[in-house]
Structure formats: structure tokens, C-alpha cells
C-alpha atoms as a PDB file:
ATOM      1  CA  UNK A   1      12.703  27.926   6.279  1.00  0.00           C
ATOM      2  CA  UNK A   2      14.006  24.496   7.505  1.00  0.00           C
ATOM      3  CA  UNK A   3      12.019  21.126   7.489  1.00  0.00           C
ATOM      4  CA  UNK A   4      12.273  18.586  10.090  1.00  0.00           C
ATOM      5  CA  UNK A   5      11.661  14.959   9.948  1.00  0.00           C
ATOM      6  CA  UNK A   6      10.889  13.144  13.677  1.00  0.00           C
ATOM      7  CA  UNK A   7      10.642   9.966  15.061  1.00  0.00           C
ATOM      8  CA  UNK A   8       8.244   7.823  16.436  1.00  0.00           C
ATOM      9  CA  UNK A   9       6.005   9.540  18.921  1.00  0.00           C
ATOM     10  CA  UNK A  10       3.666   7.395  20.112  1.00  0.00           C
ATOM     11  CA  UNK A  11       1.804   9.582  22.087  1.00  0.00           C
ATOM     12  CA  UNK A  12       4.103  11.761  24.189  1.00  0.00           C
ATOM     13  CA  UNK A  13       2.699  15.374  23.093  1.00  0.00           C
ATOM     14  CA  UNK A  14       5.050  16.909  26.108  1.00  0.00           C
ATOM     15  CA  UNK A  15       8.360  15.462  24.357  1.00  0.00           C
ATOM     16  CA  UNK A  16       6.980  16.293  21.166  1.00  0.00           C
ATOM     17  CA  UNK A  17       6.315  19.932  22.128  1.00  0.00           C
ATOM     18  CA  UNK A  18       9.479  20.096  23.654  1.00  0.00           C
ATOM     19  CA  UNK A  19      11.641  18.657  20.743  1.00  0.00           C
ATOM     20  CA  UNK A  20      10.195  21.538  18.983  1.00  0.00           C
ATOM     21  CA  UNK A  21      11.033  24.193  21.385  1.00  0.00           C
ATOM     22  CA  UNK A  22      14.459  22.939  21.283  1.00  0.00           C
ATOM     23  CA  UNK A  23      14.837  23.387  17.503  1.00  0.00           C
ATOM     24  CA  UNK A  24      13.108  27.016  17.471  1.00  0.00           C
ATOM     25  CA  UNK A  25      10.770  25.630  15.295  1.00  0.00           C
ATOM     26  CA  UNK A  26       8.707  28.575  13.099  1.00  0.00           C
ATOM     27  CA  UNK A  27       5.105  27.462  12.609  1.00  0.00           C
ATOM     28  CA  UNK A  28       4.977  30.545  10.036  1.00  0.00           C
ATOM     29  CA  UNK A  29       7.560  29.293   8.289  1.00  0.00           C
ATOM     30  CA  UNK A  30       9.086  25.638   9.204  1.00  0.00           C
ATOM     31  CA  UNK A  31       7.957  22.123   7.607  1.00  0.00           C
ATOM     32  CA  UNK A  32       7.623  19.162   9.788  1.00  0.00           C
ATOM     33  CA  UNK A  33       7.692  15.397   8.531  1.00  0.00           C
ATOM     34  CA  UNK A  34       6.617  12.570  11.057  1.00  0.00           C
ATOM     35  CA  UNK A  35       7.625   9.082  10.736  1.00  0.00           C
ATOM     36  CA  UNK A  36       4.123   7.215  11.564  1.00  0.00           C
ATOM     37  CA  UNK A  37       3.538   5.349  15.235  1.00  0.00           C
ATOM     38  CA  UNK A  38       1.556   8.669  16.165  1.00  0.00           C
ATOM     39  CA  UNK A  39      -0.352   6.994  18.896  1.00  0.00           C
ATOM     40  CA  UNK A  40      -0.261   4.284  21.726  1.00  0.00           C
ATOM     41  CA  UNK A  41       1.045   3.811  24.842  1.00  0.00           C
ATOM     42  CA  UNK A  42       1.967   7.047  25.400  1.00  0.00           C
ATOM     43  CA  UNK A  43      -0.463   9.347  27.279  1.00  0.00           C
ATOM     44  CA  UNK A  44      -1.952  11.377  24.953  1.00  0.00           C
ATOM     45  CA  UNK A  45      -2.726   9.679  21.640  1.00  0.00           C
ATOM     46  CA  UNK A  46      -5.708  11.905  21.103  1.00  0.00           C
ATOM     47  CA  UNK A  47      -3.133  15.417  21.894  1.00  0.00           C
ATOM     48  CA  UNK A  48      -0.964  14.464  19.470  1.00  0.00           C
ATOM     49  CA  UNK A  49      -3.524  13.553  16.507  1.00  0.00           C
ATOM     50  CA  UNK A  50      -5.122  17.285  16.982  1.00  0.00           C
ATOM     51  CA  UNK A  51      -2.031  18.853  17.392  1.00  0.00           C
ATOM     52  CA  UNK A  52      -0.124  17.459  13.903  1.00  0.00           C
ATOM     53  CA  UNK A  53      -3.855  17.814  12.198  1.00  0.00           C
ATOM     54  CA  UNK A  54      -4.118  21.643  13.259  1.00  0.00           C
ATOM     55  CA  UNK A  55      -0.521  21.898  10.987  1.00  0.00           C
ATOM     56  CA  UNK A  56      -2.406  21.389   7.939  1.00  0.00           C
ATOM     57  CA  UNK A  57       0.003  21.763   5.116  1.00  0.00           C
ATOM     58  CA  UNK A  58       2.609  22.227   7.039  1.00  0.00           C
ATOM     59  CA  UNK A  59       2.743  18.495   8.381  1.00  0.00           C
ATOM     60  CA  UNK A  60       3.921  15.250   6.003  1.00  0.00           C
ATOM     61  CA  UNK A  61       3.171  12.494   7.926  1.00  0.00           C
ATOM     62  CA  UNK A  62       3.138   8.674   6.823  1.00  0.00           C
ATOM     63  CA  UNK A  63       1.351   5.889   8.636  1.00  0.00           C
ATOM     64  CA  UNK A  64       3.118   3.693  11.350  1.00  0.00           C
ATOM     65  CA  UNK A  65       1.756   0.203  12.526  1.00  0.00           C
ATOM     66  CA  UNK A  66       0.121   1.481  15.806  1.00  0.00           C
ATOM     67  CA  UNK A  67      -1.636   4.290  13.910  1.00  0.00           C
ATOM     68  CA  UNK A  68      -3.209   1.152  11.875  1.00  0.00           C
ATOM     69  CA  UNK A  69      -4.063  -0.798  14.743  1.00  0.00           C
ATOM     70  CA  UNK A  70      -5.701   2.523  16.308  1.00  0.00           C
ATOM     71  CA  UNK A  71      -8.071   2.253  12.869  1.00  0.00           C
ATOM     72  CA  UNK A  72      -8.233  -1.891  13.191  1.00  0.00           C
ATOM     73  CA  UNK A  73      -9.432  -1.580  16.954  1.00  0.00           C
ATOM     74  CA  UNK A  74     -11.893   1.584  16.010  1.00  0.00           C
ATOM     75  CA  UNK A  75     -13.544  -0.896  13.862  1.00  0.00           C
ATOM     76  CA  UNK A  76     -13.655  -3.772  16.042  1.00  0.00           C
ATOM     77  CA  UNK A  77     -11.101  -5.810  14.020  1.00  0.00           C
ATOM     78  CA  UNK A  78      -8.835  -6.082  16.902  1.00  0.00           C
ATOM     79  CA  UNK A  79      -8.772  -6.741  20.108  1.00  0.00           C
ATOM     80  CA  UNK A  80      -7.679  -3.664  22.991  1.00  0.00           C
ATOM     81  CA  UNK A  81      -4.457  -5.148  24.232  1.00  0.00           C
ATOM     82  CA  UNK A  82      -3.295  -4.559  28.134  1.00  0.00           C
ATOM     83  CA  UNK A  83      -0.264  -2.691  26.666  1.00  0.00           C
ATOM     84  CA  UNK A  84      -2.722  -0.149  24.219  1.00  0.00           C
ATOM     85  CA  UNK A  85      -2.918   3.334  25.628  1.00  0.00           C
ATOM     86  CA  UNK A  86      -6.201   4.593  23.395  1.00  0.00           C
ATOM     87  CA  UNK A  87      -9.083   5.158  25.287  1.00  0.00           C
ATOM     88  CA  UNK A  88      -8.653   8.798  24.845  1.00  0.00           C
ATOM     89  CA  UNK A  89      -8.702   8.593  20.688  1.00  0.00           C
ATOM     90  CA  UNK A  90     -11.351   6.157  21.142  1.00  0.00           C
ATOM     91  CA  UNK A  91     -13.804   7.873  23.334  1.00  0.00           C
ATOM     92  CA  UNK A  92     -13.412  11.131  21.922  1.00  0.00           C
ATOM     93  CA  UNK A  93     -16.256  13.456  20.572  1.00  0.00           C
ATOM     94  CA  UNK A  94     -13.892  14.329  18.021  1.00  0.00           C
ATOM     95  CA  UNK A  95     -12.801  10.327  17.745  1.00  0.00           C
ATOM     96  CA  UNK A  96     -14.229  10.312  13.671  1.00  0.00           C
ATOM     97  CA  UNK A  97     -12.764  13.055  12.780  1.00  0.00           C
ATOM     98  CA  UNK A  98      -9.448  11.886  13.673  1.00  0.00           C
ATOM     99  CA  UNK A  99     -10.079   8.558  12.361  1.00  0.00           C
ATOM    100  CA  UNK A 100     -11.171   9.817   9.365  1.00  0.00           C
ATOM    101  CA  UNK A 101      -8.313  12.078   8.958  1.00  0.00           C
ATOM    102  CA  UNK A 102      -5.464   9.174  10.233  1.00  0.00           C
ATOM    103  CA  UNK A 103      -7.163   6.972   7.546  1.00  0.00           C
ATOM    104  CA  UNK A 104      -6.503   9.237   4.777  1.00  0.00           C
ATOM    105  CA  UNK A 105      -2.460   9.971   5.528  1.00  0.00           C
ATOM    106  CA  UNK A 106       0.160   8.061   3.094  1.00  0.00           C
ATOM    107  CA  UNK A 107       2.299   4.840   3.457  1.00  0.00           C
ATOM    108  CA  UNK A 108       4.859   7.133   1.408  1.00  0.00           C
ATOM    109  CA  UNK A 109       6.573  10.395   1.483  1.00  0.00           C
ATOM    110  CA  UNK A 110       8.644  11.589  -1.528  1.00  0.00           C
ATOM    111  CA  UNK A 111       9.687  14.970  -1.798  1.00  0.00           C
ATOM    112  CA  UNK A 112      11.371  15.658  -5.604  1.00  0.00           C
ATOM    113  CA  UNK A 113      12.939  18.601  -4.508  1.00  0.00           C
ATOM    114  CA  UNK A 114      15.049  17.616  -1.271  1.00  0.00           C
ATOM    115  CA  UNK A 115      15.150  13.876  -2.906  1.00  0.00           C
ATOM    116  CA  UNK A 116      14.073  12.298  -0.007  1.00  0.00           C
ATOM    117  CA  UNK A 117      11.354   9.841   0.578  1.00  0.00           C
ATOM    118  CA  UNK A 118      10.231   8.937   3.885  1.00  0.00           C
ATOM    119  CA  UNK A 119       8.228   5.711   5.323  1.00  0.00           C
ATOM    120  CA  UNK A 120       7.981   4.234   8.255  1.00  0.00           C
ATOM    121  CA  UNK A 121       9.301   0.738   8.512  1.00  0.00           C
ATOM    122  CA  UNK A 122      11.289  -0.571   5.112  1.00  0.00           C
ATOM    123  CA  UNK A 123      11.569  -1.389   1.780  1.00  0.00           C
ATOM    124  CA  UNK A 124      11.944  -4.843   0.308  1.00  0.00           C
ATOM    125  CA  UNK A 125      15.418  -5.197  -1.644  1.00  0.00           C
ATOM    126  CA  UNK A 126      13.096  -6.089  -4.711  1.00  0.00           C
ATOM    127  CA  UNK A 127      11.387  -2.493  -4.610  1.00  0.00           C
ATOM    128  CA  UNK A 128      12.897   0.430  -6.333  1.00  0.00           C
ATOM    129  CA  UNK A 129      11.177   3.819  -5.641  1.00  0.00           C
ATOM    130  CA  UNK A 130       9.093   4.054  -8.208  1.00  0.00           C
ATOM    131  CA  UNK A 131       7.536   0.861  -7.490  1.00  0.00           C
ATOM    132  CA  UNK A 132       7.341   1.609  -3.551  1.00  0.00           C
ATOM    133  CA  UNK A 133       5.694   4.428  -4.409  1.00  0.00           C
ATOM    134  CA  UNK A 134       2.886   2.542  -6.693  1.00  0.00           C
ATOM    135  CA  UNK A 135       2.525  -0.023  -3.785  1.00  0.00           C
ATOM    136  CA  UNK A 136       2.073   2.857  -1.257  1.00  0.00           C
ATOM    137  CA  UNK A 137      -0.816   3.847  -3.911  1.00  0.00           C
ATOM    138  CA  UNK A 138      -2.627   0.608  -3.994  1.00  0.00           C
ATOM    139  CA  UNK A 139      -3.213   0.244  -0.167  1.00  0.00           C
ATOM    140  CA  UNK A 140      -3.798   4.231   0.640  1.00  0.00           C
ATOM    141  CA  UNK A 141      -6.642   3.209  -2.109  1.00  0.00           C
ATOM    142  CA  UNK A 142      -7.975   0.561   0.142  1.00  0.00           C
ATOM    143  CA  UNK A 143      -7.752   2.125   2.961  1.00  0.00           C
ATOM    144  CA  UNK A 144      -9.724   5.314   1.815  1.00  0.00           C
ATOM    145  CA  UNK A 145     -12.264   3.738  -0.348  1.00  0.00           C
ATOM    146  CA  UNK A 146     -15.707   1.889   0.975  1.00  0.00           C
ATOM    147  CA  UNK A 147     -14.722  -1.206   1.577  1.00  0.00           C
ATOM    148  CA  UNK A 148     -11.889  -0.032   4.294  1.00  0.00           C
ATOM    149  CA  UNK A 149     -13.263  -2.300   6.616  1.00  0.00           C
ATOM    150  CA  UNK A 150     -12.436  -5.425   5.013  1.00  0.00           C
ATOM    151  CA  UNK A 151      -9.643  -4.288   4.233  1.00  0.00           C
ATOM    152  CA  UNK A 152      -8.817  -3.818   8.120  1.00  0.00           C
ATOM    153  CA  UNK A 153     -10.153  -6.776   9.012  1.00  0.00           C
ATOM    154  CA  UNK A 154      -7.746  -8.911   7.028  1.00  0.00           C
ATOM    155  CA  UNK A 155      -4.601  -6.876   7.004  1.00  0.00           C
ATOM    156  CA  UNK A 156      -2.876  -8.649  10.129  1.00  0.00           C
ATOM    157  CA  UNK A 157      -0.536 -11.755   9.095  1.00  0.00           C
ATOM    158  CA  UNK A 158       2.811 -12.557   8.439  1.00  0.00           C
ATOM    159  CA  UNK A 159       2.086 -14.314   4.627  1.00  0.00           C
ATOM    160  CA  UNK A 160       2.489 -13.461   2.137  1.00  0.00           C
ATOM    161  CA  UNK A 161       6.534 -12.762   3.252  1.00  0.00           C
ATOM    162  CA  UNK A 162       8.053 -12.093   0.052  1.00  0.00           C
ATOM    163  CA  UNK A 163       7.286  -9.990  -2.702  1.00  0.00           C
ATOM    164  CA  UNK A 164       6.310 -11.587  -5.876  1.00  0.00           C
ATOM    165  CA  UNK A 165       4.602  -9.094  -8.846  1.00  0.00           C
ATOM    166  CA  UNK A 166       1.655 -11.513  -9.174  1.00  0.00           C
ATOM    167  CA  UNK A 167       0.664 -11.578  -5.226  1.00  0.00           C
ATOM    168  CA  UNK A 168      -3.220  -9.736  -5.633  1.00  0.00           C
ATOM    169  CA  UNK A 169      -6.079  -9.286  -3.509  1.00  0.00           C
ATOM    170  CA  UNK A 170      -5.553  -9.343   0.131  1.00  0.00           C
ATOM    171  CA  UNK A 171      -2.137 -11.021   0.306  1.00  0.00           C
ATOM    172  CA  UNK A 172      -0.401  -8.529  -1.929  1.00  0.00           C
ATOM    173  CA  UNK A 173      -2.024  -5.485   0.165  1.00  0.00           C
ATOM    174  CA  UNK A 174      -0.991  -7.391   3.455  1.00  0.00           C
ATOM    175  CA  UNK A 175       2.544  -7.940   2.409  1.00  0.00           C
ATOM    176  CA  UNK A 176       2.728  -4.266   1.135  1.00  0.00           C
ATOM    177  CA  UNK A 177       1.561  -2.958   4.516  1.00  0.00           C
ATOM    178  CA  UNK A 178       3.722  -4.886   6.191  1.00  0.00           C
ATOM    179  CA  UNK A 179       6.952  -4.022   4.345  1.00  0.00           C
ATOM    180  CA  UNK A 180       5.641   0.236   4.896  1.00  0.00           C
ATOM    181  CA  UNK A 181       4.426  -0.405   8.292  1.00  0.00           C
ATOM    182  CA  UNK A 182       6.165  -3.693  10.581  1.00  0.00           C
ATOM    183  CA  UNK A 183       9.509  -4.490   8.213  1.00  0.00           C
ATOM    184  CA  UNK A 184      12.991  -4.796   9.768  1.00  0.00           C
ATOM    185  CA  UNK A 185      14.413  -7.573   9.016  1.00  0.00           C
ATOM    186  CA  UNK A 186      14.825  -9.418   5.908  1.00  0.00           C
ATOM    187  CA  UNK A 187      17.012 -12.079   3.888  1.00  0.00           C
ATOM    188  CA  UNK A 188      18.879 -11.410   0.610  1.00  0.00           C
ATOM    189  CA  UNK A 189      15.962 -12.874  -1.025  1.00  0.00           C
ATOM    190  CA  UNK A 190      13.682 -10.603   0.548  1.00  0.00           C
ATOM    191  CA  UNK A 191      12.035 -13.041   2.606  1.00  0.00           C
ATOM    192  CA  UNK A 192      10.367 -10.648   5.486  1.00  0.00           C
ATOM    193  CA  UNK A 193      11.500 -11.612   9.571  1.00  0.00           C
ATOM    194  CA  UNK A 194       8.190  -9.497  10.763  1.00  0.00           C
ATOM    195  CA  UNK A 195       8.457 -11.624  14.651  1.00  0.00           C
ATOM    196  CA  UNK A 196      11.917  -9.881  14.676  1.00  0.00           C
ATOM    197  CA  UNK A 197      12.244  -7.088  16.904  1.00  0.00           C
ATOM    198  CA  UNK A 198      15.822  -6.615  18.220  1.00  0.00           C
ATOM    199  CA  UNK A 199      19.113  -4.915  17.639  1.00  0.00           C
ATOM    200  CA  UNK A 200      21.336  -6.716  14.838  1.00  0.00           C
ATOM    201  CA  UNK A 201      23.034  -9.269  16.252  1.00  0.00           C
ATOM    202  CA  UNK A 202      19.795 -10.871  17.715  1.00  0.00           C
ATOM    203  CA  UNK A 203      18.295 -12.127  14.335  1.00  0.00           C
ATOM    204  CA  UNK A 204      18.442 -15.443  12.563  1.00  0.00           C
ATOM    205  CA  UNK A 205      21.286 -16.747  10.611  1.00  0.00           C
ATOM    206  CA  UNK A 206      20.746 -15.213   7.116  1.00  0.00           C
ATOM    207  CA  UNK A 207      19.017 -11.975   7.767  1.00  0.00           C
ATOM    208  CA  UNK A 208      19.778  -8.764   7.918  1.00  0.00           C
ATOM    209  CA  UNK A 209      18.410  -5.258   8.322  1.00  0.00           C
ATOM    210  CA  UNK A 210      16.540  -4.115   5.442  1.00  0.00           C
ATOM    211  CA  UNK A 211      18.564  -1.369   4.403  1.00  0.00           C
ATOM    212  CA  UNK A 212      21.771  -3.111   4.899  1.00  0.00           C
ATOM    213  CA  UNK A 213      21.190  -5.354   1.758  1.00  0.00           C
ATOM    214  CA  UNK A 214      23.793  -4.839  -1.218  1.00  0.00           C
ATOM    215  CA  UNK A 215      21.565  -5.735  -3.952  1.00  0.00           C
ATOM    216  CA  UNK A 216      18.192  -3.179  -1.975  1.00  0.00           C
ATOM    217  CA  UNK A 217      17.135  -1.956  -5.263  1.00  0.00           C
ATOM    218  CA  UNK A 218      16.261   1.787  -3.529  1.00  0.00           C
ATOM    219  CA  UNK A 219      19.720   1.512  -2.333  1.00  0.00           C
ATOM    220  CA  UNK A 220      20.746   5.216  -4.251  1.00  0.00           C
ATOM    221  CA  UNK A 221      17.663   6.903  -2.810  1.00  0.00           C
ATOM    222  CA  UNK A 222      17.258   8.675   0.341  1.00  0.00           C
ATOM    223  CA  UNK A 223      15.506   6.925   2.912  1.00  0.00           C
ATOM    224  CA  UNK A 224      13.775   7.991   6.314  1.00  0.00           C
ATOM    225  CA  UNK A 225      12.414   5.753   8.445  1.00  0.00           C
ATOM    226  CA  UNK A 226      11.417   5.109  12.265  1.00  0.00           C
ATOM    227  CA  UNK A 227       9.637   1.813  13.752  1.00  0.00           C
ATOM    228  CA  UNK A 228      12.656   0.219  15.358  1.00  0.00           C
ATOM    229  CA  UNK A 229      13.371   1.606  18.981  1.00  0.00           C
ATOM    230  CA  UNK A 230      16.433  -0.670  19.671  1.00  0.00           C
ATOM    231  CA  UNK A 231      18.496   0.037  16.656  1.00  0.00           C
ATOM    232  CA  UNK A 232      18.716   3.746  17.828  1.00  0.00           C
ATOM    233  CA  UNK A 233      19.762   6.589  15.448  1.00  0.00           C
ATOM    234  CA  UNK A 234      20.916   5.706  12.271  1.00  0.00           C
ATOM    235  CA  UNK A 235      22.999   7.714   9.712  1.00  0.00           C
ATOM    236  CA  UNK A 236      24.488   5.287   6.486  1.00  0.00           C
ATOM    237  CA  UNK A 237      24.428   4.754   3.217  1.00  0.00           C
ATOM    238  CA  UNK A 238      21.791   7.238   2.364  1.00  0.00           C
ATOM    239  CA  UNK A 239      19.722   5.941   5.025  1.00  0.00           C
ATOM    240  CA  UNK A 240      18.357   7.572   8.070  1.00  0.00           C
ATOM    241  CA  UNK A 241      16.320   6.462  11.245  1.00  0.00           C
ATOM    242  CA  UNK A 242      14.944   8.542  13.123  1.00  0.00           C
ATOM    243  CA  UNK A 243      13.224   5.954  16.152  1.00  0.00           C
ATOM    244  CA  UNK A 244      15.469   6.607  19.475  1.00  0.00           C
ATOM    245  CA  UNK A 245      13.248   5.480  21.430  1.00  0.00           C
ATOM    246  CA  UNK A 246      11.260   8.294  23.155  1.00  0.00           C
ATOM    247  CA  UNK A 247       8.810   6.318  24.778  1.00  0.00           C
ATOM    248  CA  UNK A 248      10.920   3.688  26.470  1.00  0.00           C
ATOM    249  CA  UNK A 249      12.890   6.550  28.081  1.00  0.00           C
ATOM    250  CA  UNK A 250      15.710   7.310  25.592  1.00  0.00           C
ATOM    251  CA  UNK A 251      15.394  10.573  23.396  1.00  0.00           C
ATOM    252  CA  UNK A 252      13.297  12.314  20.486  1.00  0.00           C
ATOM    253  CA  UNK A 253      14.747  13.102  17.469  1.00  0.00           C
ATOM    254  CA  UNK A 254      14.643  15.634  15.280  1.00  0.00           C
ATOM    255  CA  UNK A 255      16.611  15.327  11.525  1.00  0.00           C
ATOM    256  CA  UNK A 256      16.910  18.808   9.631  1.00  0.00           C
ATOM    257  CA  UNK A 257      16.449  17.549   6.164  1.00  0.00           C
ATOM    258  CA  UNK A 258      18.477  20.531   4.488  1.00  0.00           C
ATOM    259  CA  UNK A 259      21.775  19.420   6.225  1.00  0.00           C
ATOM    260  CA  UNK A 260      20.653  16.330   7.855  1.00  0.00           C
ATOM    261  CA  UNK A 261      22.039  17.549  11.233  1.00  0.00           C
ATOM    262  CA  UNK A 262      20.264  15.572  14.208  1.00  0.00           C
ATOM    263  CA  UNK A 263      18.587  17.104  17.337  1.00  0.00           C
ATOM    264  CA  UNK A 264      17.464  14.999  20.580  1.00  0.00           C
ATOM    265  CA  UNK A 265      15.889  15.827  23.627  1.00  0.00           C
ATOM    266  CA  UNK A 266      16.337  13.369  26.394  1.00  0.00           C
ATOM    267  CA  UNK A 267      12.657  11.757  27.445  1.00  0.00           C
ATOM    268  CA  UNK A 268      11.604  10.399  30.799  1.00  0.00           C
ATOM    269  CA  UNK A 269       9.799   7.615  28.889  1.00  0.00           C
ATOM    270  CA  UNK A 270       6.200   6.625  29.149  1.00  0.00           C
ATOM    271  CA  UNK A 271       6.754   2.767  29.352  1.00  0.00           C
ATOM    272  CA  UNK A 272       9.033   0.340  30.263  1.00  0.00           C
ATOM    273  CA  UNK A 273      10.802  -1.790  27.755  1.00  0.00           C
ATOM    274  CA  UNK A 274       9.071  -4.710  29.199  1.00  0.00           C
ATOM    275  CA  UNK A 275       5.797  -3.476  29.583  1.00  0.00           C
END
């Protein structure tokens, strides 16, 4: 039995399937972990929600920022950008089924016995694991109660930007979700860069990727993460990303958790970087 984590798939079912032909994966026997960003702009959004659902038990999956935006737009509290790709979620006969079953998936993974915890963007340095993992907690509750409307309504927003214990309401659920689900960069204070996208080197003065922070109090756990196409594979300091940016034409990867040996497949890419 092996378990493999993968990156950010975004709606290319064909790259997914073959990633998993290329690592003899065992249905019978094999675990699979996914690093969120399911859906969009790929072409089949709707494939790849059915196909991950259909693994049951078998699947540990954690939600990625696109995979909420599917859920804001579903509920009319965004708008259906030129550069979405999700008709075919949207206008599905089996469309609440899979929004009922993407609204119910985790911000965090943790798994005790391999001693690895997976999400899909970052960690503030301020968080240790056990309070990531109570964080994670408090906006999977709002997200699967009866009031997940409103609470999709006024996720979106770069404020609160860093993490103070007495943030509540709305602001401390939006600066949660946007640590789990948009974080990359972030200053030794933990003051959040969400407008940055780009490989190190193209930030502001002062900030730096998340996990690169001396003082990150989760800095002696095992991290997975995926969310940031331009930074590529990464493999330090306990730390692992797995976004290599299958969509834009680069690869998808595959990390075998046991040995944390990578596997890549080579993708033809779905979109352009600059569309």
C-alpha cells in the first residue's frame, strides 16, 4: 500500500488519469491525497469532482481557492469571470450533489501516523499545528452549517491580513480562509501579501514565502501544500509543494508520502500563463 499526495488539478481529468497510470496506482489498495484547486479552467471540472468523489475513503482532499469560488459563484456571490472554465459543474444534473459534497471537504489534512498534514496554500508563522488545525475547524463549521451562504458571500477580501487571537466574526473566518486557501507570501510579522503571485524574487521588500520564515511556528511539522504554479516543486525544510503547474503546460506531480519520492508527467497545458 503506498499513498500519494498531488498537486493542483484544476480540471485536467486526462493528466490526472494519466499521473496515475504512471505510478501503477492500486485502487484496491493505494491512498490518494489532493491538494485543493480541483476545478477551473481546465476542461473538465465536473470529470474530476465525480471521479475523486467515486474514491470514497480512499481520497483526502482539502479545499483550494477555485474550489471556493466554484461554491461562491453556485450561489451567486460571485461573478463568472472570462478566465472560469465551470459551466460543466454548474449546469450539471448532478451539480448539488457535487456542491454539496465539495462544501463538506476540509481546509486541513493531518495524518498522526505518517506525521504529515496537508493544506493547500500556507500557514501564518503565528500558527502552530494545533492551532491550524482548530482554525481549519471553525470555517469547515461555517461552511457546512445553514448559514453557508453568508458566509460565502463575505469571504472575499484581503483584511483582516494578520492574525490576531481576538479577530471574530467574519474577519477572523476571512483571514483564516485566506491563509488555508490564497497565502504565499508573508512578512516576519505575519502580515499576509495575498495580491502576490510570483516566484521569489518578485515580491516586496520585507516578505518572504510563508514557509521560509525562521520563527513559522509549524516550522518542525510536515507540510504539503500546492496553490503556487510559479514556484514549481518544492522539497525543504520539512516542506513540500506539490503545484508544477499542470495546467499552464508544465507537469503533474505525484509525492509518495512513505519515502517522499516525486513523480511527474509532462502536461500539454490547458491555458496559457496569460490567459
Amino acid at each position: 500500500m503506498a499513498s500519494y499526495a498531488i498537486g493542483d488539478i484544476q480540471g485536467c481529468l486526462h493528466e490526472l488519469q494519466r499521473l496515475l497510470e504512471h505510478i501503477h496506482f492500486d485502487p484496491a489498495n493505494d491512498r490518494l491525497w489532493f491538494v485543493g484547486d480541483l476545478v477551473n479552467r481546465g476542461p473538465d471540472s465536473s470529470g474530476v469532482l465525480r471521479f475523486i468523489k467515486a474514491l470514497g475513503e480512499r481520497a483526502s482532499i482539502v479545499l483550494g481557492n477555485h474550489d471556493l469560488h466554484l461554491l461562491a459563484v453556485a450561489e451567486g456571490h460571485m461573478k463568472y469571470a472570462k478566465q472560469d472554465n465551470l459551466r460543466d459543474v454548474l449546469e450539471a444534473e448532478d451539480r448539488d450533489e457535487l456542491l454539496h459534497w465539495l462544501r463538506h471537504l476540509p481546509l486541513l489534512h493531518h495524518d498522526a501516523q505518517l506525521g504529515i498534514t496537508m493544506v493547500h496554500a500556507g500557514l501564518p508563522p503565528q500558527w502552530d499545528l494545533a492551532t491550524a488545525r482548530a482554525c481549519a475547524q471553525e470555517v469547515e463549521g461555517a461552511l457546512q452549517g445553514s448559514d453557508y451562504v453568508d458566509f460565502l458571500e463575505h469571504m472575499y477580501g484581503n483584511l483582516p491580513d494578520r492574525w490576531d487571537e481576538q479577530l471574530g466574526g467574519i474577519e477572523r473566518l476571512r483571514f483564516i480562509t485566506n491563509c488555508f486557501s490564497r497565502l504565499r507570501y508573508c512578512d516576519a510579522q505575519g502580515r499576509l501579501a495575498l495580491d502576490e503571485k510570483g516566484p521569489p524574487g518578485s515580491q516586496p521588500a520585507g516578505y518572504r514565502p510563508w514557509f521560509e520564515l525562521e520563527d513559522r511556528r509549524s516550522r518542525n511539522d510536515t507540510i504539503i501544500f500546492g496553490h503556487w504554479s510559479s514556484l514549481g516543486f518544492v522539497d525543504t525544510d520539512n516542506v513540500y509543494g506539490l503545484d508544477t503547474g499542470c495546467l499552464w503546460g508544465d507537469s503533474l506531480t505525484a509525492l509518495r508520502l512513505e519515502d517522499r519520492q516525486p513523480f511527474s508527467i509532462d502536461c500539454p497545458g490547458a491555458r496559457k500563463p496569460d490567459k
